[in-house]
Protein backbone atom coordinates (compact mmCIF):
# COMPACT_ATOMS: atom_id res chain seq x y z
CA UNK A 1 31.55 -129.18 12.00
CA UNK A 2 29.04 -129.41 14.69
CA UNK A 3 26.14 -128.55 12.43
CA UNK A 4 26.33 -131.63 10.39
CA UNK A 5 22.81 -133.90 10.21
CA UNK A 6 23.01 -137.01 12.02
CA UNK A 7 21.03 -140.47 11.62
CA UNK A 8 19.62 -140.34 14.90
CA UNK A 9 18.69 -143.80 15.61
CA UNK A 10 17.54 -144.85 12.61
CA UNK A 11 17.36 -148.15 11.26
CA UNK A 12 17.82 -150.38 7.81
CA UNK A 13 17.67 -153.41 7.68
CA UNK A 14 16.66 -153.59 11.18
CA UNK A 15 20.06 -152.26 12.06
CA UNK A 16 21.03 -149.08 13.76
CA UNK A 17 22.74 -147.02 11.49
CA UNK A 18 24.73 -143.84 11.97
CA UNK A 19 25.18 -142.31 15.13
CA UNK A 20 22.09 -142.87 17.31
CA UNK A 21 22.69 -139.47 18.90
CA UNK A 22 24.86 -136.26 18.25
CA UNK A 23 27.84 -136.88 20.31
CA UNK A 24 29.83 -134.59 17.93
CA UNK A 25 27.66 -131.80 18.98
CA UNK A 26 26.24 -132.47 22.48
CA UNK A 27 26.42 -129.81 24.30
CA UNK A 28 26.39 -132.16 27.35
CA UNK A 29 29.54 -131.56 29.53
CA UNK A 30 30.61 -134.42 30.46
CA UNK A 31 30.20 -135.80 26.93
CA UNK A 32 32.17 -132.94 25.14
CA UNK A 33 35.13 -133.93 27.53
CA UNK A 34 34.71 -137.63 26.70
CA UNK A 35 34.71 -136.49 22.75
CA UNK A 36 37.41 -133.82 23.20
CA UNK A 37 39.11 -136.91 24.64
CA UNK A 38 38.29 -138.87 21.31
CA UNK A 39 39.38 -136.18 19.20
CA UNK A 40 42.55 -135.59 20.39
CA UNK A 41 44.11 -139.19 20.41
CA UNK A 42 42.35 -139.82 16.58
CA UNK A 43 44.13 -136.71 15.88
CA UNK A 44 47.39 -137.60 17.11
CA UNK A 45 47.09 -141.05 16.08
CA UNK A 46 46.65 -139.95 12.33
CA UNK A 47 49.29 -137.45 12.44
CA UNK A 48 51.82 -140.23 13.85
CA UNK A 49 50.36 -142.07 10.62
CA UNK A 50 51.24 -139.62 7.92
CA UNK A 51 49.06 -141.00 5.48
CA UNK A 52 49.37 -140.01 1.87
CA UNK A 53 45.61 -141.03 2.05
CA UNK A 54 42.43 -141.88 4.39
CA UNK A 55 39.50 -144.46 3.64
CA UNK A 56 36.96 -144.75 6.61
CA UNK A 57 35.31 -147.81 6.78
CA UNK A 58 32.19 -147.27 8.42
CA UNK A 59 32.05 -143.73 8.15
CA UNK A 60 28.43 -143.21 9.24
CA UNK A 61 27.39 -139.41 8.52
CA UNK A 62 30.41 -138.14 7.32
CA UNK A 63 31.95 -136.07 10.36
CA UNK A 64 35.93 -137.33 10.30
CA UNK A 65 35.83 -137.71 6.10
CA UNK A 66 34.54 -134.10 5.89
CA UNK A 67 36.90 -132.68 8.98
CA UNK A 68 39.87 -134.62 7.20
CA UNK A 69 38.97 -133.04 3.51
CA UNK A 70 38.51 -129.37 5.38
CA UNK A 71 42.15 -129.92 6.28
CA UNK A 72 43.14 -130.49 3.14
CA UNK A 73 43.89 -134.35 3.41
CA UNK A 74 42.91 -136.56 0.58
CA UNK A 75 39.88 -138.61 2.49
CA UNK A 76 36.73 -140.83 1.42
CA UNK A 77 34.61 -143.06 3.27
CA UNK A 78 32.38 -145.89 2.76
CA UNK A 79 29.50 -147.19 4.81
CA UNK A 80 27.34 -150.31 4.14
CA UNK A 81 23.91 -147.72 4.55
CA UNK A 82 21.97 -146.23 1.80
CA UNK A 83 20.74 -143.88 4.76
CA UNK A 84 23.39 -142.88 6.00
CA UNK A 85 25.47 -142.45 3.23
CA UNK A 86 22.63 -140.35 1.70
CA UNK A 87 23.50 -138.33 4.55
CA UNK A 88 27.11 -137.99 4.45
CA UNK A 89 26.45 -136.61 0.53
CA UNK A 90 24.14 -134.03 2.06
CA UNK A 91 26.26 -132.85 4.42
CA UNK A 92 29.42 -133.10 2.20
CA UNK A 93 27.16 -130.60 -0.27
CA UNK A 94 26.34 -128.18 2.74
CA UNK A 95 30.11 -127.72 3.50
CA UNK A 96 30.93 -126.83 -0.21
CA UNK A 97 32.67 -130.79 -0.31
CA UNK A 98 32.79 -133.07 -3.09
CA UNK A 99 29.81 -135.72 -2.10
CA UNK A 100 31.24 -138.22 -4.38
CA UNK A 101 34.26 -138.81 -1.58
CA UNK A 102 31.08 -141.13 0.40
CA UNK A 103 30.38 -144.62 -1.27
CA UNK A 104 27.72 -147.02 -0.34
CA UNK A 105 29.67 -150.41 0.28
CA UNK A 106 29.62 -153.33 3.34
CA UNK A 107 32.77 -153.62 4.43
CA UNK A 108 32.96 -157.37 3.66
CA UNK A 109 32.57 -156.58 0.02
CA UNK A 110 35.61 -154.31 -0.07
CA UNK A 111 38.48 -154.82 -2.24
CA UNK A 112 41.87 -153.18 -2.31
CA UNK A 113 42.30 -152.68 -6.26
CA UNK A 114 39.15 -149.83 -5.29
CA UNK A 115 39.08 -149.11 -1.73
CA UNK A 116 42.57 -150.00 -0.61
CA UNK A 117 44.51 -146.84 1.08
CA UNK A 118 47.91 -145.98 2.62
CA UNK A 119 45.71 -145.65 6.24
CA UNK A 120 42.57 -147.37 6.79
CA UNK A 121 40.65 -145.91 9.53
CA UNK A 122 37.57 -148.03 11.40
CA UNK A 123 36.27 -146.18 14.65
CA UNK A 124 33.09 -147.70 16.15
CA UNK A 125 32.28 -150.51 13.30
CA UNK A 126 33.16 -153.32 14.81
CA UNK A 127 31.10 -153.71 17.49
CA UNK A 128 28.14 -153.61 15.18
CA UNK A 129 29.21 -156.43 13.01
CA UNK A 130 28.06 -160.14 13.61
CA UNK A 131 31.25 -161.35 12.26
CA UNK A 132 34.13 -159.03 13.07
CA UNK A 133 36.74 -161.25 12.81
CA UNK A 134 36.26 -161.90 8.89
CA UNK A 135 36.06 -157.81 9.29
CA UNK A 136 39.45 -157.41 10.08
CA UNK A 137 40.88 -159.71 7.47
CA UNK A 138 39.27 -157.52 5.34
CA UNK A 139 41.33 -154.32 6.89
CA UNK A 140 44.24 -156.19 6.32
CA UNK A 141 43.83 -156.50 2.62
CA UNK A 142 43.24 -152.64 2.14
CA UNK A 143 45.77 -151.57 4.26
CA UNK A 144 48.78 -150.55 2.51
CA UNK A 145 50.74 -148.81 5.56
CA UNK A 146 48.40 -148.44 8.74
CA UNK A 147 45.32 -148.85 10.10
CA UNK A 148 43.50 -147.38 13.21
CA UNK A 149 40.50 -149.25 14.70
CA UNK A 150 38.44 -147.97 17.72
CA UNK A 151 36.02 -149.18 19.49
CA UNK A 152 33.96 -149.20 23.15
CA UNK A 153 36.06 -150.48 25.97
CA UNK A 154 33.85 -152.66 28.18
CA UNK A 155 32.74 -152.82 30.58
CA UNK A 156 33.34 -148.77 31.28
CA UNK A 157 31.22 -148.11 28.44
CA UNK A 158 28.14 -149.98 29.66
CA UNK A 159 28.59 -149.17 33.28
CA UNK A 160 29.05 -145.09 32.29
CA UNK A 161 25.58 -145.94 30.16
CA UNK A 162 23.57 -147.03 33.09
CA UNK A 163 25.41 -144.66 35.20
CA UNK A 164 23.85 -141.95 33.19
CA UNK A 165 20.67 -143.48 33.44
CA UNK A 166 20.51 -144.85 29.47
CA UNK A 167 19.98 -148.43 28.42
CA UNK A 168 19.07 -150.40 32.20
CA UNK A 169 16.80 -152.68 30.50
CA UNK A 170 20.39 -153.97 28.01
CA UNK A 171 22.80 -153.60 31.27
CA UNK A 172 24.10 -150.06 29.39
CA UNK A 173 24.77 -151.84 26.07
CA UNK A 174 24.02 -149.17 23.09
CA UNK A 175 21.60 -149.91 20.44
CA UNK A 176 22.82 -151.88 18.14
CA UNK A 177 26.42 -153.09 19.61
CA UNK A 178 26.63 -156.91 19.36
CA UNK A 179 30.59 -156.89 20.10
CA UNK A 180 32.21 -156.49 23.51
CA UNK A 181 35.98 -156.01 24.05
CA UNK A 182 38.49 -155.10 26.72
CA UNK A 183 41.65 -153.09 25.89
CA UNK A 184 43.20 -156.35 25.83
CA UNK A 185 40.64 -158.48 23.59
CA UNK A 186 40.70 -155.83 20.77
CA UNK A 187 44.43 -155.80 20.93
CA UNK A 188 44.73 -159.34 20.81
CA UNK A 189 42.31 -159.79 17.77
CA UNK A 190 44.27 -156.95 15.89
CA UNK A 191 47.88 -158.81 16.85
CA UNK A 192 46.80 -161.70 14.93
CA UNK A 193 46.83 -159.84 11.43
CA UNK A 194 49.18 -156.32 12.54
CA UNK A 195 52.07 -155.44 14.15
CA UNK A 196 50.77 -153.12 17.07
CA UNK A 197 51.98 -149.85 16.85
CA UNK A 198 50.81 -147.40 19.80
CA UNK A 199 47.74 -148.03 21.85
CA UNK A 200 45.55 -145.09 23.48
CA UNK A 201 42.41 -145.28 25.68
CA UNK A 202 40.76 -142.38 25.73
CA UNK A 203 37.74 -142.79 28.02
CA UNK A 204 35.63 -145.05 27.43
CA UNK A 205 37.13 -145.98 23.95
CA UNK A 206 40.12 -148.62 23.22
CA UNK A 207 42.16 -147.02 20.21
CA UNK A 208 44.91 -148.96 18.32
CA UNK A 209 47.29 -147.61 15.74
CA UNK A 210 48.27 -150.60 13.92
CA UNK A 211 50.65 -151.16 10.83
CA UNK A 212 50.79 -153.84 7.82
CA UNK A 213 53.51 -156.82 8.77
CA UNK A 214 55.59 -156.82 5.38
């Protein structure tokens, strides 16, 4: 799975789009540990769920649809790029995958009758969205048992940035992140439409398991 293409930093609608470098297959020490990290709680955190079926919002090049599939769960994703979707195809086609499972769609134009799913997943969306709150709402109307939502935990994630030496002229903020939360701020903006179900922090990410209040 680490030979899958990657968007690189490219942009659409003078947006960053994708992954604007390979973390999936850095060879970087330090950030293979932080992605093993990653890995391992998404991993668990989807097992706990059980999900008769996966829709990832936001699922930029393809990497957890296509690991998902491989394991023979019943997964699709959706991503508001033409780019990057176009990518996720091409890499679903290079693994032998059905490319149909990738759909261009913004997440505010969801709808449950065609994208709902028994567990929504949304890693590293929300900070990119200039209204994440009507995001979420959204989540809650195609969730049918659980969601899981990740995203940066500030300000670790900035101050490991410039610590590496990235990004000093944006204080360590990442291209194209407009939202900043705490462990605590995500958690409180998911508490107001879920019941919280287990929360994990695998550096320098905040990940909630959350499920649908009846």
């Amino acid at each position: 799975m680490n030979d899958i293409r990657m968007a690189g930093g490219a942009t659409e609608q003078n947006i960053v789009v994708g992954n604007y470098f390979d973390k999936y297959g850095s060879r970087n020490p330090i950030v293979k540990r932080l992605m093993q990290g990653f890995h391992d709680d998404l991993q668990a955190l989807v097992q706990l769920a059980a999900p008769a079926d996966i829709h990832e919002v936001g699922c930029g090049e393809g990497y957890w649809v296509l690991r998902w599939t491989r394991e023979g769960r019943q997964a699709r994703g959706s991503d508001f790029s033409e780019t990057v979707v176009g990518i996720a195809k091409a890499n679903a086609r290079q693994l032998n995958v059905d490319d149909e499972i990738f759909s261009q769609r913004s997440i505010y134009d969801l709808t449950p009758d065609m994208d709902g799913a028994d567990l929504v997943v949304c890693c590293e969306v929300l900070e990119h969205l200039e209204h994440p709150g009507l995001a979420v709402q959204v989540l809650k109307r195609l969730v049918k048992r659980n969601l899981i939502v990740s995203v940066p935990r500030e300000p670790i994630w900035r101050i490991l940035n410039m610590a590496r030496g990235k990004y000093w002229r944006a204080l360590g903020n990442t291209p194209g992140h407009l939202q900043h939360w705490s462990r605590s701020g995500i958690h409180g903006l998911l508490a107001e439409h879920f019941e919280i179900v287990e929360v994990r922090t695998p550096l320098p990410w905040t990940m909630v398991l959350c499920r649908a209040r009846p």
